[in-house]
N, C-alpha and C. Protein backbone atom coordinates (compact mmCIF):
# COMPACT_ATOMS: atom_id res chain seq x y z
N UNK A 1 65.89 57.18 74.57
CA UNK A 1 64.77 57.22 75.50
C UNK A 1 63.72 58.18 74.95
N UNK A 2 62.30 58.01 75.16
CA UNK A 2 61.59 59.10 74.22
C UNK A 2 60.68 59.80 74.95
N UNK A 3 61.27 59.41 76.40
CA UNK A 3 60.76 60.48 77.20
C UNK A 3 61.76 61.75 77.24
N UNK A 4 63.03 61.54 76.84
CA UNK A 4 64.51 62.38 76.82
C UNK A 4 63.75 63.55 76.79
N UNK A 5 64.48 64.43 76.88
CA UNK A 5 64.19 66.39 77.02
C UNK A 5 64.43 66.43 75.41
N UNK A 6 65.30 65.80 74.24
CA UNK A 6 65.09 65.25 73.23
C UNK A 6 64.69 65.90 72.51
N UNK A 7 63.23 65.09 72.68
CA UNK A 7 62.31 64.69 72.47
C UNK A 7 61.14 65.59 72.55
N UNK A 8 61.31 66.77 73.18
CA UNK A 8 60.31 67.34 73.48
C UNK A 8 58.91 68.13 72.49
N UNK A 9 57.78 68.32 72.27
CA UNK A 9 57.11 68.60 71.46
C UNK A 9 56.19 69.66 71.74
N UNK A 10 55.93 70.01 73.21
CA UNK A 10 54.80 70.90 73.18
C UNK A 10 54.87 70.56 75.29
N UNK A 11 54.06 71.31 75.29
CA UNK A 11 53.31 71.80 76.46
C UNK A 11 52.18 71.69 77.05
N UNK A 12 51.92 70.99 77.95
CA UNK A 12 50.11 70.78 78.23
C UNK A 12 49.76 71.37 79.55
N UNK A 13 48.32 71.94 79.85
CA UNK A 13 48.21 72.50 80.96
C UNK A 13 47.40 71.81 81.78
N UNK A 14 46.98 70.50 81.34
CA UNK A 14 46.19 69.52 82.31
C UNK A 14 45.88 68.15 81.39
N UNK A 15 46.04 67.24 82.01
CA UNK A 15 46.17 65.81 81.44
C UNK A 15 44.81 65.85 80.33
N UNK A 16 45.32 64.85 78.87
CA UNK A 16 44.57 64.78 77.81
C UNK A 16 44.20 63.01 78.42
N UNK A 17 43.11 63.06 78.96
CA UNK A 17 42.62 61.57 79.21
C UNK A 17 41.55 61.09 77.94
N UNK A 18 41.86 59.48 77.94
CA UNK A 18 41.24 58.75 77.08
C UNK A 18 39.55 58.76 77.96
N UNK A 19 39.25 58.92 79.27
CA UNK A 19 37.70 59.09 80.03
C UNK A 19 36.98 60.04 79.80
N UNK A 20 35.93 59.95 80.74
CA UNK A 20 34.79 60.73 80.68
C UNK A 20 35.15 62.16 80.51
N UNK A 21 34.82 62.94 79.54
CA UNK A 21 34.85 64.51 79.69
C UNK A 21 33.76 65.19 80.25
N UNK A 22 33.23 66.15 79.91
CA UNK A 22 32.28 67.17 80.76
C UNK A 22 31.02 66.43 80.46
N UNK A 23 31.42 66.22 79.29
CA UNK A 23 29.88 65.63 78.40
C UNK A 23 29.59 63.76 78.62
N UNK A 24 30.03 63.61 79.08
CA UNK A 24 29.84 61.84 79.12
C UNK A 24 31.26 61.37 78.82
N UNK A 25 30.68 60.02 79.35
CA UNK A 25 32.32 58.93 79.43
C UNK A 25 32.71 58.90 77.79
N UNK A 26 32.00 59.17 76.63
CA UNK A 26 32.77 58.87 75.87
C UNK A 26 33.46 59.94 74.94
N UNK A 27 33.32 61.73 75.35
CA UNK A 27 33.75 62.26 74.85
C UNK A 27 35.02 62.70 75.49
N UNK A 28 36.06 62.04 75.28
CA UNK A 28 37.17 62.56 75.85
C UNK A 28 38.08 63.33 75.85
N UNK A 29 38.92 64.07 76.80
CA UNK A 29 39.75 65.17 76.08
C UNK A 29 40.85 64.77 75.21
N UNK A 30 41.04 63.74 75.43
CA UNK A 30 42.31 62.66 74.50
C UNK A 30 41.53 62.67 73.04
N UNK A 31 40.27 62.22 72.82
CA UNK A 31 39.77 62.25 71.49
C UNK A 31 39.78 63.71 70.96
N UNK A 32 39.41 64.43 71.94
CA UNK A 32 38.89 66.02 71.22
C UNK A 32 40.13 66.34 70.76
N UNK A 33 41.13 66.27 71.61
CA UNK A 33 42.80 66.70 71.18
C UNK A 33 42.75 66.42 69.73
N UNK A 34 43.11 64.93 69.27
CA UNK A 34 43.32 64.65 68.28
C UNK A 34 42.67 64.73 67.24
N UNK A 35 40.84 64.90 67.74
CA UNK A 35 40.10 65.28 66.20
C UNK A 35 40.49 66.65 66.09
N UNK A 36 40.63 67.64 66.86
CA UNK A 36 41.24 68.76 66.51
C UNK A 36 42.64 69.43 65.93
N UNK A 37 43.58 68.30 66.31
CA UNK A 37 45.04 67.70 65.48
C UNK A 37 44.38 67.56 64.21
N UNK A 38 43.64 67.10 63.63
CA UNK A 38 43.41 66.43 62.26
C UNK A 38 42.45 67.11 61.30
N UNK A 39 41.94 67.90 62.28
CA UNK A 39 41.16 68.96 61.76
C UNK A 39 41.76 70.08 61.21
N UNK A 40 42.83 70.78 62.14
CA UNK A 40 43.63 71.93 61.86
C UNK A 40 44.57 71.02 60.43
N UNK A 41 45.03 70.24 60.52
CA UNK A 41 45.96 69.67 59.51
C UNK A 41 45.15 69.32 58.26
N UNK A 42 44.19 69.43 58.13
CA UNK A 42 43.07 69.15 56.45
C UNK A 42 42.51 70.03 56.37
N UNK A 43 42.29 71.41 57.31
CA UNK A 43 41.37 72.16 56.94
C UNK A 43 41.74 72.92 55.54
N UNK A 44 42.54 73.81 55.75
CA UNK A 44 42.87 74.34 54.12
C UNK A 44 42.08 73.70 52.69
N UNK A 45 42.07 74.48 52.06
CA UNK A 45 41.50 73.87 50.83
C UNK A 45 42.85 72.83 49.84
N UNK A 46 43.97 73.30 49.84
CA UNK A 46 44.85 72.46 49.54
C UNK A 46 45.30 71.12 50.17
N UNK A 47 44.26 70.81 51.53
CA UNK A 47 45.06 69.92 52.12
C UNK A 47 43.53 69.03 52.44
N UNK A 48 42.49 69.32 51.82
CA UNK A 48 41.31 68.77 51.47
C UNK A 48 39.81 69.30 51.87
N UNK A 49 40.39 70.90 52.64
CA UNK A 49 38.90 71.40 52.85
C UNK A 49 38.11 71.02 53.86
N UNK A 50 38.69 70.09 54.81
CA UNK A 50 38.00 69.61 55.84
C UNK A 50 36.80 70.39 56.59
N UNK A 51 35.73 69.85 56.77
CA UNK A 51 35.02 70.82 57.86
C UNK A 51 34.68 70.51 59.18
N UNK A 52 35.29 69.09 59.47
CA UNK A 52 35.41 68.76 60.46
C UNK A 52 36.02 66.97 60.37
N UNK A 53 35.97 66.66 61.71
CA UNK A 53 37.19 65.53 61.93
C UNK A 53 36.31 64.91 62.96
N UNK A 54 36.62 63.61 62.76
CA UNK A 54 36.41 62.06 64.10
C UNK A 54 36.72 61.08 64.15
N UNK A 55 37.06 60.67 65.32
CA UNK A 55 38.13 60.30 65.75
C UNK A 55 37.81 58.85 66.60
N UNK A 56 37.90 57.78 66.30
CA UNK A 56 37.66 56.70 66.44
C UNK A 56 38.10 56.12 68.14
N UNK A 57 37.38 56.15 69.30
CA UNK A 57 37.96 55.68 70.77
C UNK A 57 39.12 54.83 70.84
N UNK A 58 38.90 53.70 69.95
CA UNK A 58 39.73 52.49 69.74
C UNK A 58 41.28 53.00 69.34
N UNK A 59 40.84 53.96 68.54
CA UNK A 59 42.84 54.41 67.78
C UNK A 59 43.15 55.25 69.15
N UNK A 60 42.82 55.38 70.75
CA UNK A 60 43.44 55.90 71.63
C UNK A 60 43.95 54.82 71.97
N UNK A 61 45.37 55.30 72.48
CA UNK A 61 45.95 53.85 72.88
C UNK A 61 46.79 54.06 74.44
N UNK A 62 46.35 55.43 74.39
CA UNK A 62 47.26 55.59 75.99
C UNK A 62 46.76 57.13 76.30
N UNK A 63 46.70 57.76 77.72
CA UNK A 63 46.52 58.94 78.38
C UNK A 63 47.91 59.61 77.82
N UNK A 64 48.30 61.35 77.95
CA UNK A 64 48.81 62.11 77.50
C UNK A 64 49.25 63.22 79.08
N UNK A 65 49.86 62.77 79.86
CA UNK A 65 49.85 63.15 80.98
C UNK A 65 51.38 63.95 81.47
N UNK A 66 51.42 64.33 82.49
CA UNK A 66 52.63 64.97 82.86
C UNK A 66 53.57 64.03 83.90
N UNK A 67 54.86 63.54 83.76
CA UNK A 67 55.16 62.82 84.12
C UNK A 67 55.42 62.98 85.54
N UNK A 68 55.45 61.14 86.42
CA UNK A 68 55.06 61.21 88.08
C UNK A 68 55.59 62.38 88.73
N UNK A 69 56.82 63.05 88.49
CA UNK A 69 57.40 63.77 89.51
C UNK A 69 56.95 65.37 88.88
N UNK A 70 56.05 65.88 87.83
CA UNK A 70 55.52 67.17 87.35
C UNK A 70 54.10 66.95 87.32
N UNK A 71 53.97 68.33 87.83
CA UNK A 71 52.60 68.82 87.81
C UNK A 71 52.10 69.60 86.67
N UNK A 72 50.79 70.02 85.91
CA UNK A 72 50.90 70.64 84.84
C UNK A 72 50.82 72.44 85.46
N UNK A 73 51.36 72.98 84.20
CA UNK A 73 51.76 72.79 83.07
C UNK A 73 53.38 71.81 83.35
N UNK A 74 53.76 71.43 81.90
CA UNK A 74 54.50 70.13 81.90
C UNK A 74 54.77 69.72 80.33
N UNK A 75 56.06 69.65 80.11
CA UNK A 75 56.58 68.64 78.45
C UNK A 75 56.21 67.65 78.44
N UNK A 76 55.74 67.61 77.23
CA UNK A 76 55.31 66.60 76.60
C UNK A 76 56.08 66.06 75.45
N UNK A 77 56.34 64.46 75.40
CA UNK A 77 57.40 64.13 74.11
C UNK A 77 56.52 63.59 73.14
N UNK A 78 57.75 63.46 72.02
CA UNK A 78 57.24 62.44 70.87
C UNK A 78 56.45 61.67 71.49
N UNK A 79 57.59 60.62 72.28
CA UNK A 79 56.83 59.41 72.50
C UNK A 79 56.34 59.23 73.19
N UNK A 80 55.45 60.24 74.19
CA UNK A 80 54.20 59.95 74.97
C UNK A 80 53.17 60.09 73.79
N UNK A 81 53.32 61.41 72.77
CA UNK A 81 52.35 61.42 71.85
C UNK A 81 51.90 60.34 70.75
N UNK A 82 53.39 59.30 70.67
CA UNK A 82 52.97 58.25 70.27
C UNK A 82 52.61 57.01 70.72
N UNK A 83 52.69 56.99 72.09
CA UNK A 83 52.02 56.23 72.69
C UNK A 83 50.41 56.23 72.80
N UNK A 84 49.80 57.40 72.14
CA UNK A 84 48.47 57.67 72.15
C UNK A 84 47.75 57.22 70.54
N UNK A 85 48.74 57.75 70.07
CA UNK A 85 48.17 56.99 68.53
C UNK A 85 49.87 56.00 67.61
N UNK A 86 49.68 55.11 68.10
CA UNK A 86 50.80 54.24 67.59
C UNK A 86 50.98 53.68 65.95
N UNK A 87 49.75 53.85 65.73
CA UNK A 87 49.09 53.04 64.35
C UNK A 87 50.09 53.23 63.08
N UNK A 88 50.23 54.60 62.86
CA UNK A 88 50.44 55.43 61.70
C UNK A 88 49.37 55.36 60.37
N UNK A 89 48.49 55.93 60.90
CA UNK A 89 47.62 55.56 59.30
C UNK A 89 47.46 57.34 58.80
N UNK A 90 47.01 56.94 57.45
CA UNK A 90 46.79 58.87 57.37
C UNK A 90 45.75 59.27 57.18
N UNK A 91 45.70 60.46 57.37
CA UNK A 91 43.97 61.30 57.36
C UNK A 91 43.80 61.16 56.12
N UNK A 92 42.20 60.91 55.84
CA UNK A 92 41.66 60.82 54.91
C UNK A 92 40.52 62.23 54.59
N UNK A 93 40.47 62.75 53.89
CA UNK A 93 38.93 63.72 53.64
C UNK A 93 38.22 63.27 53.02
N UNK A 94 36.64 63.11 52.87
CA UNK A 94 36.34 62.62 52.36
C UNK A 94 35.05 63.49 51.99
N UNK A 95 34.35 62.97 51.19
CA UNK A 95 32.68 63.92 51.20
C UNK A 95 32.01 63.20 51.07
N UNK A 96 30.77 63.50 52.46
CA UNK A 96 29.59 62.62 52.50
C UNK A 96 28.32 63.27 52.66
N UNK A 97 27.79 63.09 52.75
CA UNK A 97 26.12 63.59 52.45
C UNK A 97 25.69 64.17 54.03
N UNK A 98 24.90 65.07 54.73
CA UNK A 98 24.36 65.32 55.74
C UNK A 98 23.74 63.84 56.72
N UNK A 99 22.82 62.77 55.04
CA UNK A 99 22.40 61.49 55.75
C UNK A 99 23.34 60.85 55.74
N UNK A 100 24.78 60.58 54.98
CA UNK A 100 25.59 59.45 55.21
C UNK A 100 26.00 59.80 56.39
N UNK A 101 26.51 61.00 56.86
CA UNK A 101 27.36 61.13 58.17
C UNK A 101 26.53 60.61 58.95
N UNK A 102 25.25 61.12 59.15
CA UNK A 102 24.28 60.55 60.17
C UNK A 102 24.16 59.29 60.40
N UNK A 103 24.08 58.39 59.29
CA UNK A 103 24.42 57.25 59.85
C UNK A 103 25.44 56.22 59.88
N UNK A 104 26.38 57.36 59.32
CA UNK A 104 28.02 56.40 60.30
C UNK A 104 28.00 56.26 61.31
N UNK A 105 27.32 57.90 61.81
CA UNK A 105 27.04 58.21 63.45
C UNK A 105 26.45 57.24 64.07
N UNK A 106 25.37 57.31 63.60
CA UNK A 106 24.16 56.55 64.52
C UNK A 106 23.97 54.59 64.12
N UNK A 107 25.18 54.25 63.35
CA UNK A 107 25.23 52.75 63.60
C UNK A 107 26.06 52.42 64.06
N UNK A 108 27.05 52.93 65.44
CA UNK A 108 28.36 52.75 65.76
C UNK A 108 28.00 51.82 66.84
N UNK A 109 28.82 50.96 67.03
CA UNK A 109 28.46 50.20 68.13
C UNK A 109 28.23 51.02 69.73
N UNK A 110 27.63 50.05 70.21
CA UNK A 110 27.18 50.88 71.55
C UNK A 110 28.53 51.23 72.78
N UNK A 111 28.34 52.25 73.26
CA UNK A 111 29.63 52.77 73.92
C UNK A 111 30.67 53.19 73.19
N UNK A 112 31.18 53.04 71.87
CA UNK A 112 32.05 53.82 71.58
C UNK A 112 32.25 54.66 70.00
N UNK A 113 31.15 55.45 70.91
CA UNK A 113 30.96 56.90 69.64
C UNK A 113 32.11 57.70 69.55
N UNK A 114 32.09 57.94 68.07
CA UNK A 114 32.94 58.86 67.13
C UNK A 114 33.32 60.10 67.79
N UNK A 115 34.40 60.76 68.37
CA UNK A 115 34.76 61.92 69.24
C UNK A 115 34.93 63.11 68.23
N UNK A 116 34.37 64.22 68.00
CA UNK A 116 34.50 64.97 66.96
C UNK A 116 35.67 65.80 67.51
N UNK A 117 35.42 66.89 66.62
CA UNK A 117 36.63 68.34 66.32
C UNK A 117 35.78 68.83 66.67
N UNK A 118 36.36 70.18 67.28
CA UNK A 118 35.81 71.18 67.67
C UNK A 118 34.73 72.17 66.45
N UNK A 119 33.38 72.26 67.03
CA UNK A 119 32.49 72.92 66.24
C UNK A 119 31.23 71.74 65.98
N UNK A 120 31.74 70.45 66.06
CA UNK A 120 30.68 70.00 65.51
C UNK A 120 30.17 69.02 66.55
N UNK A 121 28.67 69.18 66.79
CA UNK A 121 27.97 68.19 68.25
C UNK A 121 26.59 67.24 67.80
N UNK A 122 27.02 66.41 68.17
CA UNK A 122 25.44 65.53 68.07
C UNK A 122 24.75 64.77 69.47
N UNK A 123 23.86 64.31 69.49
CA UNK A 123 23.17 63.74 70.55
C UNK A 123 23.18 62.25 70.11
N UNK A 124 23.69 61.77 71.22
CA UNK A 124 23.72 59.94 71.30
C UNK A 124 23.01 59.55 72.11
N UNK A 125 22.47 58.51 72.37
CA UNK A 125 21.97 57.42 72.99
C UNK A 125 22.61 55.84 72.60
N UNK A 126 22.90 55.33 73.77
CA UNK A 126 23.75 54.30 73.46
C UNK A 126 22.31 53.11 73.34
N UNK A 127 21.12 53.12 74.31
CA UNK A 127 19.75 52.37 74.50
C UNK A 127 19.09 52.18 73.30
N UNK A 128 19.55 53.22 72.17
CA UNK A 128 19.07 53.18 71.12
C UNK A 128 19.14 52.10 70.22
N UNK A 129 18.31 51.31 69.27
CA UNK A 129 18.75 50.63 68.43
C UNK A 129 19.63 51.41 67.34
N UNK A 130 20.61 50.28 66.76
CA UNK A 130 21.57 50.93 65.95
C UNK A 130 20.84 51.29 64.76
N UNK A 131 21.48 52.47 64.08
CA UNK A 131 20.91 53.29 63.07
C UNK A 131 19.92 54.15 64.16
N UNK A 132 19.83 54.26 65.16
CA UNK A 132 19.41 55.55 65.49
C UNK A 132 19.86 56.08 66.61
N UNK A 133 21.21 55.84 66.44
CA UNK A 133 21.65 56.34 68.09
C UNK A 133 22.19 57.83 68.23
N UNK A 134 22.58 58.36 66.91
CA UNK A 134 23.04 59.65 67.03
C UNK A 134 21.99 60.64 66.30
N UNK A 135 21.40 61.46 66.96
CA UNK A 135 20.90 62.63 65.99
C UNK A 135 21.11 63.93 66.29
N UNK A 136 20.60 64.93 65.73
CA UNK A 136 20.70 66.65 66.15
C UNK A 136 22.28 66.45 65.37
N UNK A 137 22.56 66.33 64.73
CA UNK A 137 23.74 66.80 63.95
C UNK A 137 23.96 68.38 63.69
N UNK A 138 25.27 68.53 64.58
CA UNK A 138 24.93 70.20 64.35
C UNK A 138 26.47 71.05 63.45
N UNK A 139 26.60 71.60 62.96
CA UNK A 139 28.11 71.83 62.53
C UNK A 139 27.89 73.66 62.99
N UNK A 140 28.56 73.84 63.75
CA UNK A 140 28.76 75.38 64.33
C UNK A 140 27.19 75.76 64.67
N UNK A 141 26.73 74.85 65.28
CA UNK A 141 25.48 75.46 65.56
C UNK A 141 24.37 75.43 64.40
N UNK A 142 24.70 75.10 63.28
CA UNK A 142 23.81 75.41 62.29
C UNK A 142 23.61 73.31 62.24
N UNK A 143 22.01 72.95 61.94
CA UNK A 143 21.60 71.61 61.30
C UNK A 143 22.23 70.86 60.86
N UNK A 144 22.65 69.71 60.31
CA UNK A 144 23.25 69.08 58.93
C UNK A 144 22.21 68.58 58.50
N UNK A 145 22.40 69.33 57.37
CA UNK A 145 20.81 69.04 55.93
C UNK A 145 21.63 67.59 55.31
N UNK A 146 19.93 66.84 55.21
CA UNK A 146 20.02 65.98 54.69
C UNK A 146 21.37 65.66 53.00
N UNK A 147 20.66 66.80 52.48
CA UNK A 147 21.43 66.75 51.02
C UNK A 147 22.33 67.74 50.94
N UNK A 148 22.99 68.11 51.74
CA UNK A 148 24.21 69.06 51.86
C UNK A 148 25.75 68.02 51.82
N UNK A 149 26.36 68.03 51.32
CA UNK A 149 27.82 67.71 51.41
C UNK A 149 28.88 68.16 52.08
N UNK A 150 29.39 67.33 53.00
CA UNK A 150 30.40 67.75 53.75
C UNK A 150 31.62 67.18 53.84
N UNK A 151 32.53 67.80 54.08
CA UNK A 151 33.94 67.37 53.71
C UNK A 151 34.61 66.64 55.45
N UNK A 152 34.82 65.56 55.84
CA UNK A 152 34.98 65.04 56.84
C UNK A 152 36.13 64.21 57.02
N UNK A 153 37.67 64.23 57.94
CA UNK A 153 38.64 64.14 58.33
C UNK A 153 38.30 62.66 59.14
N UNK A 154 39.15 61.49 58.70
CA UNK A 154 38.89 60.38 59.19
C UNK A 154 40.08 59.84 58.94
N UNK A 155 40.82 58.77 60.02
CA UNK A 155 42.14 58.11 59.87
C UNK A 155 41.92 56.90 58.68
N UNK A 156 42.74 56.92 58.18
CA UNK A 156 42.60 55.66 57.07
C UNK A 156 42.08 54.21 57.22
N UNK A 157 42.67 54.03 58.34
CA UNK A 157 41.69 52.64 59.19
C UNK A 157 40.38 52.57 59.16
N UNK A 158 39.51 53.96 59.53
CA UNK A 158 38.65 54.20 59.34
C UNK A 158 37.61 54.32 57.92
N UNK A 159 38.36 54.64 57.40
CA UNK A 159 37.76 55.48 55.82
C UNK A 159 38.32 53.80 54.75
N UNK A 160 38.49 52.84 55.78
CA UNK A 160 38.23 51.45 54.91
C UNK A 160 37.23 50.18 55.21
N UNK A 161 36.21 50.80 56.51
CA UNK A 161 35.58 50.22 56.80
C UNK A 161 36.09 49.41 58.51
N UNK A 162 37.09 50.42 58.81
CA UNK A 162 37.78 49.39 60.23
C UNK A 162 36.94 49.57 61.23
N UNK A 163 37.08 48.84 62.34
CA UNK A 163 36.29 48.89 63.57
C UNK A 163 34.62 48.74 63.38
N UNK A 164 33.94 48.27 62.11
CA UNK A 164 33.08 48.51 61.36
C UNK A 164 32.27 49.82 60.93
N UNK A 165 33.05 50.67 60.74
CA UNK A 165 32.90 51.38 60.03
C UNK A 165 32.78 51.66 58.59
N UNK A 166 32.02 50.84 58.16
CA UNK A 166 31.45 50.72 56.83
C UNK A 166 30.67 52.02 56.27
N UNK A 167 30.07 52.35 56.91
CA UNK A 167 29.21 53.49 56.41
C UNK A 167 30.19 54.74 56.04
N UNK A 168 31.71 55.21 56.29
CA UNK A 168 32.32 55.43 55.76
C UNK A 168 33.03 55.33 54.78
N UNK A 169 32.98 53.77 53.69
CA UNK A 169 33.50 53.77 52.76
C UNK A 169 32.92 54.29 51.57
N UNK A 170 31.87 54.60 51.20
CA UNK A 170 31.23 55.42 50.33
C UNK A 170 31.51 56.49 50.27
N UNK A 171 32.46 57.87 51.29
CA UNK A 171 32.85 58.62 51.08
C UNK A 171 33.48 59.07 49.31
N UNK A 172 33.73 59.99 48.66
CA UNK A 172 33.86 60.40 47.42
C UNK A 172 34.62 61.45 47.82
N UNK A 173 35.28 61.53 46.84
CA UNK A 173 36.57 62.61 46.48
C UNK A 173 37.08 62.76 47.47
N UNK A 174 38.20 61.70 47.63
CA UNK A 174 39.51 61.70 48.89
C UNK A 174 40.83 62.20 48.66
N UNK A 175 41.27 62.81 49.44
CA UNK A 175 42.49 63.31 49.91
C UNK A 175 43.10 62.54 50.67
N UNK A 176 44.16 62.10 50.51
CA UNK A 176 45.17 61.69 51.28
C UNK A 176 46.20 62.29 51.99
N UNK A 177 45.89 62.82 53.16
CA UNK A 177 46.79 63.48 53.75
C UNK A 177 47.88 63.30 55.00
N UNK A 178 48.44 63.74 56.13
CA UNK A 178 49.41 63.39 56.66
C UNK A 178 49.26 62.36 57.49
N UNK A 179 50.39 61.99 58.43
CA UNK A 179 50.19 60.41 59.02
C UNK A 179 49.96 60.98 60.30
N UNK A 180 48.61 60.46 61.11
CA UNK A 180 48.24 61.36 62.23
C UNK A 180 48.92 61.85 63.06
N UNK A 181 49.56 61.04 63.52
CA UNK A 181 50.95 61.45 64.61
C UNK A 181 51.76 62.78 64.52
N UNK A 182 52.05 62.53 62.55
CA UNK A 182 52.33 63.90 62.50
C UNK A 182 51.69 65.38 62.86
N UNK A 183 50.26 64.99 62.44
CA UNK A 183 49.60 66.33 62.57
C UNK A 183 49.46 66.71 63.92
N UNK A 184 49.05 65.82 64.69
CA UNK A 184 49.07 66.14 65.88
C UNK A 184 50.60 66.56 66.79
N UNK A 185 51.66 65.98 66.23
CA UNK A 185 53.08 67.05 66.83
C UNK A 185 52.61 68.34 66.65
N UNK A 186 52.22 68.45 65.35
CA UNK A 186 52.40 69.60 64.31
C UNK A 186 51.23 70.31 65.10
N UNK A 187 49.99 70.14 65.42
CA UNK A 187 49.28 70.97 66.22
C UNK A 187 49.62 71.16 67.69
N UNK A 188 50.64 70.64 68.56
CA UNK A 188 51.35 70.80 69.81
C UNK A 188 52.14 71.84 69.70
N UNK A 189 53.13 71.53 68.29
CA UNK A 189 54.23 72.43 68.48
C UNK A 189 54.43 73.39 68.83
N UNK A 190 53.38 74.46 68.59
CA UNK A 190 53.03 76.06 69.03
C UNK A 190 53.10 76.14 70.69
N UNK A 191 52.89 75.15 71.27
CA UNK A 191 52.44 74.65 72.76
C UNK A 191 54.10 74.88 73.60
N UNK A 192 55.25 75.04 72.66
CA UNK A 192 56.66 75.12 73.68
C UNK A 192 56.31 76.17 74.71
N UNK A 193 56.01 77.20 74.22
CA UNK A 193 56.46 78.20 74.96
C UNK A 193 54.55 78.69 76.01
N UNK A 194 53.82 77.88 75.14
CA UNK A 194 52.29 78.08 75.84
C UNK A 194 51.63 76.96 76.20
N UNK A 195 50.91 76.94 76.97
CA UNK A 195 49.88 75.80 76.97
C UNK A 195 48.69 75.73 76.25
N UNK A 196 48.40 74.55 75.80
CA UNK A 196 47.32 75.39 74.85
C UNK A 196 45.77 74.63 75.68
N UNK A 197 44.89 74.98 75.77
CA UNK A 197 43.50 75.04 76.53
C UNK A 197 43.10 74.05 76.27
N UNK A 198 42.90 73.09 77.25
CA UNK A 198 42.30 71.91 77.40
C UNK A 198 40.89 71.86 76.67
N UNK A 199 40.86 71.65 75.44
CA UNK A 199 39.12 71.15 75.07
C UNK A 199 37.69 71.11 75.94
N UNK A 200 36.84 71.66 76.51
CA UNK A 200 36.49 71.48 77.13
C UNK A 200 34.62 71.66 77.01
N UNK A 201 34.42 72.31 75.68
CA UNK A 201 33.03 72.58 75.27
C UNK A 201 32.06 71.66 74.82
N UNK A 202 31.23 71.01 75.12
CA UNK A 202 30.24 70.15 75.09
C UNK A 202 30.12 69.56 74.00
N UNK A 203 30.47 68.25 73.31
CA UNK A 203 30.85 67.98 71.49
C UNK A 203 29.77 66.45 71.69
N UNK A 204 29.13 65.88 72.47
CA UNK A 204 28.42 64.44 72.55
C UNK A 204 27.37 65.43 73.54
N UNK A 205 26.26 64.80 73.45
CA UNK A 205 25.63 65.21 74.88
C UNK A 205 25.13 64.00 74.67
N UNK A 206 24.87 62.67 75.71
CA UNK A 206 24.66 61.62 75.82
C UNK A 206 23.08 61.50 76.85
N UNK A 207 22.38 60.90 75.97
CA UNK A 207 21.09 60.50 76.58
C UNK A 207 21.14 59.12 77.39
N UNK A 208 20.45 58.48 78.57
CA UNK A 208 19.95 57.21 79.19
C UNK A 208 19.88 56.32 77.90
């Protein structure tokens, strides 16, 4: 059973939903979780230098919740965590330009923009024609310059053109790193004995 006591992986202190977060319906705490799973797991320079991570709506495949008869805080198993990303594909790093990211960003189909890692925010408009729906690219507060290079955490599905995400395959100098599921146990695990803080800082701010 992989709800079993087992099974157990971590600790949550309020449901990781695939919906609306603070910032609009499409930044969710279910996405932020996991670009931040994938972020902590590539950041190192040995494990590709990442400077940030995103995280595709579509690879959510289920809420991350405390089961009917618990309230949070509350265990969490394997296999609720894999009920959220079932796929197994692995993180990719990749390096793309200030303008390529921009417009992976800003040609995504309408309604379901790229959920980042913590630190990095842009402004969407879904009304927008494509190729200009995301701008203000910001990484810790600071711009993303046109001709600056950045090192960016993407599931392998992704980083082959899936969900049409094409503007990602031009990425250069890849790392192949762990199979998401893993990283994300692996960023829970610390969570037995704590809860760890629901995501909650403004990463989309969504325009009409």
């Amino acid at each position: 059973d992989y709800l079993s006591k087992a099974n157990l992986v971590g600790r949550i202190g309020a449901p990781f939903t695939r919906h609306g977060a603070r910032s609009g319906p499409a930044d969710s705490a279910a996405g932020r979780l996991v670009a931040d799973a994938q972020l902590t797991a590539t950041r190192a320079p040995s494990q590709g230098g990442a400077q940030l991570a995103l995280m595709n709506p579509g690879g959510l495949r289920s809420d991350v919740t405390c089961a009917a008869a618990d309230t949070p805080p509350c265990d969490i198993t394997f296999g609720q965590l894999f009920a959220l990303q079932p796929f197994g594909n692995r993180l990719v790093v990749l390096a793309l330009s200030g303008d390529q990211l921009r417009m992976a960003l800003a040609s995504q189909s309408a309604g379901q923009p790229l959920i980042p890692s913590a630190g990095f925010t842009y402004t969407w408009q879904t009304t927008a024609p494509p190729g200009a729906r995301a701008r203000d690219l910001r990484l810790y507060g600071e711009p993303v310059h046109p001709q600056q290079t950045y090192r960016v955490t993407v599931n392998s599905f992704m980083a082959e053109g899936g969900d049409g995400f094409f503007r990602l395959r031009p990425g250069t100098e890849r790392v192949i790193g762990a199979v998401d599921i893993d990283a994300l146990v692996s960023h829970l695990q610390p969570s037995r004995d704590a809860q760890p803080a629901l995501p909650s800082e403004p990463r989309i701010l969504e325009l009409p």
